[in-house]
N, C-alpha and C. Protein backbone atom coordinates (compact mmCIF):
# COMPACT_ATOMS: atom_id res chain seq x y z
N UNK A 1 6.72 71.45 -5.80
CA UNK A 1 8.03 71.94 -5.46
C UNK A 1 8.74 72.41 -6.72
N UNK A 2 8.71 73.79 -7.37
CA UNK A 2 8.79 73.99 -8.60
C UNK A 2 9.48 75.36 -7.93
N UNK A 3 10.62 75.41 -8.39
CA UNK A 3 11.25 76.53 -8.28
C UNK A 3 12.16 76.95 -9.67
N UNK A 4 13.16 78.02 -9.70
CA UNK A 4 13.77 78.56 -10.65
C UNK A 4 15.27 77.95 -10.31
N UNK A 5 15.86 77.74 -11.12
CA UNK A 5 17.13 77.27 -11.66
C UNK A 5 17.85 78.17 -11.62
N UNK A 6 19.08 78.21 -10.19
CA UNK A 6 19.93 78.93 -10.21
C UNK A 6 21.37 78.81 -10.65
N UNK A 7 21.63 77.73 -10.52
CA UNK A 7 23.05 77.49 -10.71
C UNK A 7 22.99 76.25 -11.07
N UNK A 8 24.22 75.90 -12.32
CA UNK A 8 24.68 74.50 -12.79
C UNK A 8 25.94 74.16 -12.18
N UNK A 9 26.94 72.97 -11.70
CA UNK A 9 28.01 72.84 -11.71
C UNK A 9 27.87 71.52 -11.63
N UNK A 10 29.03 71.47 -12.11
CA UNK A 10 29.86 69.79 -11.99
C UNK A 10 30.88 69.39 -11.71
N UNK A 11 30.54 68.13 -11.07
CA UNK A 11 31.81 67.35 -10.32
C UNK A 11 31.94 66.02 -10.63
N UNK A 12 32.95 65.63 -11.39
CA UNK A 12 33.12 64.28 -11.44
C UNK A 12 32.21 63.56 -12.48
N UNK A 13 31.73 62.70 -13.01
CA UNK A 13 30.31 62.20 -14.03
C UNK A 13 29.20 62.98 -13.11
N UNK A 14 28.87 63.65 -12.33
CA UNK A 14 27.31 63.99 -11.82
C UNK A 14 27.02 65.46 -11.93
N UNK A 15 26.08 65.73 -12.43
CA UNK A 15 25.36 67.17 -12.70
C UNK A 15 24.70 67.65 -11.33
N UNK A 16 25.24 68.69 -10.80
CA UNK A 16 23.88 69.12 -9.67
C UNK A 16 23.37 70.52 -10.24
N UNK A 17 22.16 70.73 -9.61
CA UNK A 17 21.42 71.61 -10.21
C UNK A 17 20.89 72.15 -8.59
N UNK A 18 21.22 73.81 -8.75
CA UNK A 18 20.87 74.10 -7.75
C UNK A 18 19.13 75.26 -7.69
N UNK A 19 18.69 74.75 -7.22
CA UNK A 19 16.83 74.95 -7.25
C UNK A 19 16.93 76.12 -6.25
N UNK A 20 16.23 77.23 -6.56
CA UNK A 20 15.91 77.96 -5.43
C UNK A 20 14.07 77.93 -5.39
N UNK A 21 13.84 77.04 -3.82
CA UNK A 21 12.01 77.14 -3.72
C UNK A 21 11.51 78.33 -3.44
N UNK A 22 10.45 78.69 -4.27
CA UNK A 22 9.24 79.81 -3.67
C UNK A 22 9.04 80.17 -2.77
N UNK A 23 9.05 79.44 -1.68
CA UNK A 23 8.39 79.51 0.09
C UNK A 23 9.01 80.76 0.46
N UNK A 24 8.90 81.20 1.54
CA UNK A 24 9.43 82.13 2.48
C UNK A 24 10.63 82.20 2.52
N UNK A 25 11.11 81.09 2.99
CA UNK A 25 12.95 80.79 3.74
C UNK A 25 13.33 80.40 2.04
N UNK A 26 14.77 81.34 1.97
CA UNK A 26 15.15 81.17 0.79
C UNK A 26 16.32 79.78 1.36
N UNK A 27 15.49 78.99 0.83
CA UNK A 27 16.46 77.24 0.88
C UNK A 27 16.43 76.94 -0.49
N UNK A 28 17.66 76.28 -0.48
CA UNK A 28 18.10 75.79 -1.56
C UNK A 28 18.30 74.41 -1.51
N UNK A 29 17.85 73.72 -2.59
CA UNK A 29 17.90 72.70 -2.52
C UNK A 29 18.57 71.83 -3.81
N UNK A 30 19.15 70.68 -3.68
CA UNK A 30 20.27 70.23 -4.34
C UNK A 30 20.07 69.03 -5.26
N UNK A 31 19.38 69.50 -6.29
CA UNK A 31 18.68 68.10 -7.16
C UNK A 31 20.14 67.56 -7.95
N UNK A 32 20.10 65.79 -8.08
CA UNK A 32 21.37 65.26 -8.84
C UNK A 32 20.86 64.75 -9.82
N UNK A 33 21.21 64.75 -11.13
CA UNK A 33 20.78 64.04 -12.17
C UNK A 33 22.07 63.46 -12.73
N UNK A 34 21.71 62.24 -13.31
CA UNK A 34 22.68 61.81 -14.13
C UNK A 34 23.54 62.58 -15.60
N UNK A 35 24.73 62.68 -15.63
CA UNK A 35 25.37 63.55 -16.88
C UNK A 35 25.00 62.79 -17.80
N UNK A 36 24.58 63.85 -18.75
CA UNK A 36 23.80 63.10 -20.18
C UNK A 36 25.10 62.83 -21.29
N UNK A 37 25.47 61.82 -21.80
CA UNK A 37 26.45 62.09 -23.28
C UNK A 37 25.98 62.58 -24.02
N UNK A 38 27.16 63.56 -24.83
CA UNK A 38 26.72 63.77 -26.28
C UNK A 38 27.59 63.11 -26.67
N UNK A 39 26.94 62.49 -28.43
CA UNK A 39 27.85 62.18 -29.01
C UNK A 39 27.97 63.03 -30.06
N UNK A 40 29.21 63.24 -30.06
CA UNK A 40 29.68 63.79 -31.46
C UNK A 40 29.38 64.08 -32.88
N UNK A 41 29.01 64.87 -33.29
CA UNK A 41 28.47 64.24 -34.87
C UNK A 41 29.55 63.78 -35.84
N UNK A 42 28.84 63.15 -36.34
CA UNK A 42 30.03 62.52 -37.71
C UNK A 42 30.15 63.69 -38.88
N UNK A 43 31.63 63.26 -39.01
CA UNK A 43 32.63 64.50 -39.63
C UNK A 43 32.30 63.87 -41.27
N UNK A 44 32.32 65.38 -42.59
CA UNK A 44 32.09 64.96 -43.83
C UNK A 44 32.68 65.67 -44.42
N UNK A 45 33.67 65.04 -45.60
CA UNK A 45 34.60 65.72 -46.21
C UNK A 45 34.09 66.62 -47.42
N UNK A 46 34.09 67.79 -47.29
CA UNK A 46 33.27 68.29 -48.64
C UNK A 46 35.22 68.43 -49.73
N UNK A 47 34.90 67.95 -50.92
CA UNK A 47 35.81 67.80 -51.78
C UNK A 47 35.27 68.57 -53.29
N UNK A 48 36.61 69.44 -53.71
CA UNK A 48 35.89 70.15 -55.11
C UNK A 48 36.51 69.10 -56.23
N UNK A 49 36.02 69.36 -57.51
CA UNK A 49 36.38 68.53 -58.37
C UNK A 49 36.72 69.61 -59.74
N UNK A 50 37.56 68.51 -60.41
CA UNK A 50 38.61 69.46 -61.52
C UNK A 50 37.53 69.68 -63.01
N UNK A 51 37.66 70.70 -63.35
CA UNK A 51 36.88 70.90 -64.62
C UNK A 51 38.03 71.88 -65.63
N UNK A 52 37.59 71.02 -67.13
CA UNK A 52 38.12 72.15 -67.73
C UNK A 52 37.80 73.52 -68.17
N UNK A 53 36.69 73.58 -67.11
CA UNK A 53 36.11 74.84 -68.04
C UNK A 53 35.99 76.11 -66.49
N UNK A 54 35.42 75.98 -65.86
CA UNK A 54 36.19 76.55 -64.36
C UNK A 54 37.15 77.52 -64.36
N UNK A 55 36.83 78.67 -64.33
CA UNK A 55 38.51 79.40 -64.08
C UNK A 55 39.22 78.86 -62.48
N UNK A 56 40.55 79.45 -62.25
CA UNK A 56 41.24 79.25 -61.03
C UNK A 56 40.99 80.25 -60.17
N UNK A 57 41.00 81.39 -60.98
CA UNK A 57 40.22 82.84 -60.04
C UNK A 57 38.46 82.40 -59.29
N UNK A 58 37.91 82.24 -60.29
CA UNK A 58 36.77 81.28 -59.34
C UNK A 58 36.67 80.70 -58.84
N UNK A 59 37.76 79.57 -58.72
CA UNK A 59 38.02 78.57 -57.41
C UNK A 59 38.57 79.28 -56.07
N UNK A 60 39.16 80.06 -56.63
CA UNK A 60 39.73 81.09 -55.61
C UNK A 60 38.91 81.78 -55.14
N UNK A 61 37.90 82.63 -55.47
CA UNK A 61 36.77 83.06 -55.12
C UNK A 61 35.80 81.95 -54.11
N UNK A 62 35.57 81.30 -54.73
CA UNK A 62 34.58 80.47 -54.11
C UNK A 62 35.30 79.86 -52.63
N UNK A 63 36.51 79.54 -52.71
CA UNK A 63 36.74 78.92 -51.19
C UNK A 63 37.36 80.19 -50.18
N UNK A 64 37.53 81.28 -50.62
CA UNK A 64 37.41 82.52 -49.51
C UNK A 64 36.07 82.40 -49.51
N UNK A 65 35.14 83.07 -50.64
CA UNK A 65 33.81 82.91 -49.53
C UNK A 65 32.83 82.32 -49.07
N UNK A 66 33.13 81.22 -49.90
CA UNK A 66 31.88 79.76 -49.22
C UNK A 66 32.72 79.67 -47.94
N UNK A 67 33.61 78.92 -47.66
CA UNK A 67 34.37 78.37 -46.83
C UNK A 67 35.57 79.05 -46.28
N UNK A 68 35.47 80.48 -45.84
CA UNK A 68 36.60 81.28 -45.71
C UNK A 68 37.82 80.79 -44.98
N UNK A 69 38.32 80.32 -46.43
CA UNK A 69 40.12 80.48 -46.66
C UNK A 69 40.46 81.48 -46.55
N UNK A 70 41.96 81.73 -46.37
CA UNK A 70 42.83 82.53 -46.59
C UNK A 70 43.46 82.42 -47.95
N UNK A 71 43.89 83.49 -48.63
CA UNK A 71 43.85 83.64 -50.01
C UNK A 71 45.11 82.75 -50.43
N UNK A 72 46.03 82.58 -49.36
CA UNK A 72 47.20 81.44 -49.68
C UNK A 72 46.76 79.97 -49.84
N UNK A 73 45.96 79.65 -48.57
CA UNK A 73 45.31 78.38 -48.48
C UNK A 73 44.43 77.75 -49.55
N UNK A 74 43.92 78.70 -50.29
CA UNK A 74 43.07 78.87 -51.13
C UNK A 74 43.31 78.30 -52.32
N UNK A 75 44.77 79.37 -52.81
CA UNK A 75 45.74 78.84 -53.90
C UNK A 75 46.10 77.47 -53.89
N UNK A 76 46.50 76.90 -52.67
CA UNK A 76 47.06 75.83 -52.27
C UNK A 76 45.89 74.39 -52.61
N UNK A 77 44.98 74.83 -52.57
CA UNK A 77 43.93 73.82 -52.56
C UNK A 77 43.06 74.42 -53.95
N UNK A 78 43.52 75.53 -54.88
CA UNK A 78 42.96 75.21 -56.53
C UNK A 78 43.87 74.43 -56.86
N UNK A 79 45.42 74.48 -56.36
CA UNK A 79 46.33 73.93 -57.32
C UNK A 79 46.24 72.27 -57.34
N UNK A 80 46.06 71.84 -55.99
CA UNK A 80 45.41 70.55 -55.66
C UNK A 80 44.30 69.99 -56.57
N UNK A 81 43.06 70.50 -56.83
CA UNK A 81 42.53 70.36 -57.28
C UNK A 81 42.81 70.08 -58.96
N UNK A 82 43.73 71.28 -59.40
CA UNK A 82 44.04 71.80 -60.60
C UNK A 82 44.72 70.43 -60.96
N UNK A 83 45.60 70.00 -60.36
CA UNK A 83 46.89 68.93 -60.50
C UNK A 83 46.40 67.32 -60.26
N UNK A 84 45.44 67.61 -59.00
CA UNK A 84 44.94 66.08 -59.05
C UNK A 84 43.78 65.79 -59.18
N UNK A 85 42.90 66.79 -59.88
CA UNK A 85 41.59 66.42 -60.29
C UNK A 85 40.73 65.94 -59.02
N UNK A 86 41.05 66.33 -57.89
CA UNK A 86 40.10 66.62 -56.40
C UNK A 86 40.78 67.37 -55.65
N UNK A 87 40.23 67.88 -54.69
CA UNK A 87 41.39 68.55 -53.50
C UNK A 87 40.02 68.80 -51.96
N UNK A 88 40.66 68.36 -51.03
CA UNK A 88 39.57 68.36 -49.74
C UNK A 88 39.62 70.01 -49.42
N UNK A 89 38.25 70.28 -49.50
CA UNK A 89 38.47 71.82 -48.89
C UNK A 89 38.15 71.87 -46.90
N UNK A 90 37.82 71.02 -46.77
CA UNK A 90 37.63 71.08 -45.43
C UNK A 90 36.59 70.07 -45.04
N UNK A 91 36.42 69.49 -43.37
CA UNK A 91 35.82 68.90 -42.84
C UNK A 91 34.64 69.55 -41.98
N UNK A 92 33.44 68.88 -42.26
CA UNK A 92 32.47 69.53 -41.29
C UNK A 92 31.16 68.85 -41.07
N UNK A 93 30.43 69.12 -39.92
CA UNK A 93 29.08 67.99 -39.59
C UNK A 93 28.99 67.93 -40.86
N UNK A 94 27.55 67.11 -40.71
CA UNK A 94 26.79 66.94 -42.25
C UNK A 94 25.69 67.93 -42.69
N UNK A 95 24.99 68.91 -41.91
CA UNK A 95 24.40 69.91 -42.51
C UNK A 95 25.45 71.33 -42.93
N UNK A 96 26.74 71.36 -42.08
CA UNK A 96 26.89 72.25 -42.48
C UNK A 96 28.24 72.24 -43.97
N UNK A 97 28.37 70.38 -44.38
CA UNK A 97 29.46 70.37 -45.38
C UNK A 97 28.29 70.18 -46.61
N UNK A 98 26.85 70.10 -46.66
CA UNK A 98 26.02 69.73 -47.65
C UNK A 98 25.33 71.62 -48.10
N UNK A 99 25.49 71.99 -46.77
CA UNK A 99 24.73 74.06 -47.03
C UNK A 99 25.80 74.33 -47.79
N UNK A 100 27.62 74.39 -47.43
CA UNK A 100 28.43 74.64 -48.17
C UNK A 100 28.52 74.28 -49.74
N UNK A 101 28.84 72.92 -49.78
CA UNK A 101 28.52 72.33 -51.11
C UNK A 101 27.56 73.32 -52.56
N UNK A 102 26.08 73.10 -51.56
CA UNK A 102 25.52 73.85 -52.46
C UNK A 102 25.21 75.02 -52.57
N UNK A 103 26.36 75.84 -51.32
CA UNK A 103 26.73 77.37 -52.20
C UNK A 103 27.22 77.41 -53.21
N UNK A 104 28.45 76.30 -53.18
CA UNK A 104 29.53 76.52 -54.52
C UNK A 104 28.35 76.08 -55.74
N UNK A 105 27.36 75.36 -55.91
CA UNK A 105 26.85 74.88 -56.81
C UNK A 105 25.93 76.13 -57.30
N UNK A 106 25.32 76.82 -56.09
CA UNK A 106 24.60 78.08 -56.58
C UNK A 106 25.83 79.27 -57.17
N UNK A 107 26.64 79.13 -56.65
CA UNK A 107 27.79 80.70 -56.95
C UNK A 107 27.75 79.95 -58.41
N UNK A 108 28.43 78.64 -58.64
CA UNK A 108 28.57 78.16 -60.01
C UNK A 108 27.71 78.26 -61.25
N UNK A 109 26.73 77.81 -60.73
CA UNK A 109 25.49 78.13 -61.96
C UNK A 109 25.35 79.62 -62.22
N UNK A 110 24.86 80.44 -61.02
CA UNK A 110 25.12 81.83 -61.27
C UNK A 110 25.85 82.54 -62.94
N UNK A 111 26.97 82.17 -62.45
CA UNK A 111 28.17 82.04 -63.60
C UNK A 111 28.62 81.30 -64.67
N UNK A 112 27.55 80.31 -64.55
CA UNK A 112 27.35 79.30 -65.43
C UNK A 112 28.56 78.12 -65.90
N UNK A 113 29.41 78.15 -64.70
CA UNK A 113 30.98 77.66 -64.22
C UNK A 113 30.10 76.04 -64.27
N UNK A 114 30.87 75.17 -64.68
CA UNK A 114 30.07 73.43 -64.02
C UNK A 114 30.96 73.15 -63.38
N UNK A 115 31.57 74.00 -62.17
CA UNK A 115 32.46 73.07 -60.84
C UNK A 115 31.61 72.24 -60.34
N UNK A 116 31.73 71.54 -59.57
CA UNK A 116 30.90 70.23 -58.71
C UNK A 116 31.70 70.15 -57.91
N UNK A 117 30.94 70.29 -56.49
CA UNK A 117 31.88 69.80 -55.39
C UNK A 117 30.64 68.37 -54.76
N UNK A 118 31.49 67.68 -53.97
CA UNK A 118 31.19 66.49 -53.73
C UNK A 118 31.22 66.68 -51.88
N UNK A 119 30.19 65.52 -51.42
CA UNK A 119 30.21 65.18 -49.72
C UNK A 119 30.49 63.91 -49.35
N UNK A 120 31.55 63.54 -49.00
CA UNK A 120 31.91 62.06 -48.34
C UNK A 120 32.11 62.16 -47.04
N UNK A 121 31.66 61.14 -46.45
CA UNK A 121 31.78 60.43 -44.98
C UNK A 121 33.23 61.06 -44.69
N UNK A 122 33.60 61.69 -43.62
CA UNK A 122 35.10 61.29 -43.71
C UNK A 122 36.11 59.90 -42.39
C-alpha cells in the first residue's frame, strides 16, 4: 500500500498525511503520525576583541561584510569594542557563529590585522 504524498496538515499536536493509493478508485486515505519536536539549537555569542593594532575602518569593514551590519550599527559596535575591549556582534547557532568567526580571522590575516574574534555559549 505505497502511494504518493499529497497533502500535509495539522491539527492540534497530530500530523495527518494525506496518501493518494495507486489502484483504480482514486481513494484517499488518512495516515496519523505522531508530531515530531524540534528542538531548538543552542544560541552562540560570536564577540570581537580590542587590539591595538586593528584599524576601526576594518572593524567596520569586517562587520558589514562578515555579518551584514548596517554601517551605523557597525560604528556602534567598533566603538564598543574600541572602549570596552569586547563588543557582541551578534547571536547565532553554532555552525553558523564559528563559519563567521573564521571569516573575520581569514579577512584579518589577509591584511595581516591580529583582530580575534571569540565564540561563547550564549
Amino acid at each position: 500500500m505505497r502511494g504518493a504524498i499529497a497533502q500535509v496538515g495539522f491539527y492540534a499536536n497530530l500530523r495527518y498525511t494525506f496518501v493518494i493509493m495507486p489502484y483504480a478508485s482514486d481513494d484517499i486515505e488518512l495516515v496519523r503520525k505522531k508530531r515530531e519536536k524540534v528542538k531548538e539549537p543552542e544560541e552562540y555569542r560570536v564577540i570581537l576583541l580590542n587590539d591595538d593594532f586593528t584599524t576601526m575602518e576594518f572593524v567596520v569593514e569586517v562587520l558589514i561584510s562578515v555579518f551584514h551590519k548596517a554601517e551605523e550599527d557597525a560604528v556602534r559596535i567598533m566603538m564598543d569594542v574600541h572602549q570596552r575591549g569586547r563588543g557582541t556582534v551578534g547571536v547565532y547557532p553554532y555552525d553558523i557563529a564559528h563559519t563567521r568567526a573564521n571569516q573575520v580571522h581569514a579577512m584579518a590575516r589577509k591584511l595581516e590585522f591580529p583582530l580575534k574574534c571569540i565564540v561563547e555559549k550564549a
